[in-house]
Protein backbone atom coordinates (compact mmCIF):
# COMPACT_ATOMS: atom_id res chain seq x y z
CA UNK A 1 16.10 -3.37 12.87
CA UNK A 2 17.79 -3.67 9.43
CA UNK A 3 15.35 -1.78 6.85
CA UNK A 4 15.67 -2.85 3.33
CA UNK A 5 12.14 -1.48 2.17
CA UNK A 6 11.19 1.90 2.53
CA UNK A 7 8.21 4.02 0.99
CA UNK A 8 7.63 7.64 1.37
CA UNK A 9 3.93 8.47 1.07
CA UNK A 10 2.93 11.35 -1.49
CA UNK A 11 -0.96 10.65 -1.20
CA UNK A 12 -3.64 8.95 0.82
CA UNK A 13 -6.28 7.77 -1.77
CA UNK A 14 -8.42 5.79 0.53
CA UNK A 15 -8.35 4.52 4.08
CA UNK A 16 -10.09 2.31 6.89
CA UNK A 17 -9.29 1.15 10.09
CA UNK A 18 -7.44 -1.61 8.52
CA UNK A 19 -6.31 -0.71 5.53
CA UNK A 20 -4.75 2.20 3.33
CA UNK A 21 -4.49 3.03 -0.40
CA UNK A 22 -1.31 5.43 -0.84
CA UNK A 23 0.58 7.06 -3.85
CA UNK A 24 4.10 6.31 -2.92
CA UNK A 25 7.78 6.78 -4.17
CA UNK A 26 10.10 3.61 -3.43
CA UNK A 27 12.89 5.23 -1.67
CA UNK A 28 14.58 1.97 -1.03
CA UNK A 29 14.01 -1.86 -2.27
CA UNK A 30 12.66 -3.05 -4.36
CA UNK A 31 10.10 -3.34 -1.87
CA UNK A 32 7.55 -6.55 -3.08
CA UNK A 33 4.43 -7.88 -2.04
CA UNK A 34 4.42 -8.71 1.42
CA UNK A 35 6.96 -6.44 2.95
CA UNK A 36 6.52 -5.10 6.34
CA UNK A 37 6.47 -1.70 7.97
CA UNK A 38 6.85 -1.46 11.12
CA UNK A 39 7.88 2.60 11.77
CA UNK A 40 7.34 5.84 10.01
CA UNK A 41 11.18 7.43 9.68
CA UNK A 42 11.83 10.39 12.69
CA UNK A 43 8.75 9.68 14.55
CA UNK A 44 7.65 7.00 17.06
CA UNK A 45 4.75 6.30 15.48
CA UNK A 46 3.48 2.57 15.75
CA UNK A 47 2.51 0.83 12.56
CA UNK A 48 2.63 -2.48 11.50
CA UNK A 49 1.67 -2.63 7.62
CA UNK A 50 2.06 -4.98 5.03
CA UNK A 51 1.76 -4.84 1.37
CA UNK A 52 -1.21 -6.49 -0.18
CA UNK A 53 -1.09 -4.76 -3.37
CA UNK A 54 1.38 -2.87 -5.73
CA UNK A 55 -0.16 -0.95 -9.07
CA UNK A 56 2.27 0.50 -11.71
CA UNK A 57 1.19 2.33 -14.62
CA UNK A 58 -2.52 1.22 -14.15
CA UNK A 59 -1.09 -2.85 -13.87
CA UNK A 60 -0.49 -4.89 -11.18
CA UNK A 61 3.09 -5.58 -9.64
CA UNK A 62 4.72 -8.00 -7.51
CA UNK A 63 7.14 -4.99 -6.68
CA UNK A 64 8.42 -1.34 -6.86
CA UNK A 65 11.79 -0.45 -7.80
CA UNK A 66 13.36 2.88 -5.83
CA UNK A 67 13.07 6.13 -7.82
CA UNK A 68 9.11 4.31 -9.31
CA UNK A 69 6.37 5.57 -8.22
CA UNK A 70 2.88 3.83 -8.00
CA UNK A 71 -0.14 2.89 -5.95
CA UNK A 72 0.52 0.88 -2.93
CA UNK A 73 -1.93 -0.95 -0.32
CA UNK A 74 -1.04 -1.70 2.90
CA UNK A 75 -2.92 -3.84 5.14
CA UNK A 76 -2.49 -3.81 9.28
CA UNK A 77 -2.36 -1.41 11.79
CA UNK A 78 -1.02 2.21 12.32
CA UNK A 79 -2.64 3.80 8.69
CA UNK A 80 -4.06 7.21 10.41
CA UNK A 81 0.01 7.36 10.58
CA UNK A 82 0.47 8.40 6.82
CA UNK A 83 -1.04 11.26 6.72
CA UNK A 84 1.34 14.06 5.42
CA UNK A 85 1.87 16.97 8.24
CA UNK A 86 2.75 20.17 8.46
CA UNK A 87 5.98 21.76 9.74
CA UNK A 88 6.55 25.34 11.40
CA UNK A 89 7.17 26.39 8.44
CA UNK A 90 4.20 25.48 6.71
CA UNK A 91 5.93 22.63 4.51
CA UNK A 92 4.05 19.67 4.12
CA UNK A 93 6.06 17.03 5.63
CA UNK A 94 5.66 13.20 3.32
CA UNK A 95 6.14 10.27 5.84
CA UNK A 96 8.30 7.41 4.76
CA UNK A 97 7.61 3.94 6.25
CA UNK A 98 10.44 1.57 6.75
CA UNK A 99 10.38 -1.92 7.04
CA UNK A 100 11.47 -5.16 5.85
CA UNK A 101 10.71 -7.42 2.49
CA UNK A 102 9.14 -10.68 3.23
CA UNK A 103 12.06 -13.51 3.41
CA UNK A 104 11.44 -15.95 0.53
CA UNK A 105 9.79 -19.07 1.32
């Protein structure tokens, strides 16, 4: 799978079976409306996410540009994934999702 869209989650602000509010940090992209993840980077973890909403500086966005932050909501399946772990060493580990952008219509 070619990734061109890739998140890494800093915070989960609200979740449901279904769906997931996160604070997030464009790692790669722009990632826009509609993109879809389909892993979490170095685990196996199934997911399959896609944007249904992108907030920047209290606005909506049609996209986030790598290095932005903002609030992100993903729609689908996998969303227990996001939560941030901890490693032996008592880091918190951030998970990134990767994924694709939606092709244009």
């Amino acid at each position: 799978m070619t990734v061109d869209a890739e998140l890494q989650i800093h915070e989960v602000r609200s979740a449901t079976a279904t769906e997931v509010t996160v604070v997030v940090r464009c790692l790669r992209g722009p990632v826009h409306l509609g993109a879809r993840f389909s892993r979490v980077r170095d685990t196996r973890a199934p997911i399959d996410l896609t944007v249904t909403s992108i907030v920047r500086h209290h606005r909506p966005d049609r996209a986030i540009d790598p290095v932005h932050s903002g609030l992100v909501t993903l729609r689908g399946t996998g969303a227990h994934e996001l939560r941030p772990t901890t490693a032996s060493t008592g880091r918190q580990i951030m998970p990134v999702v990767q994924g694709r952008n939606a092709t244009a219509p």
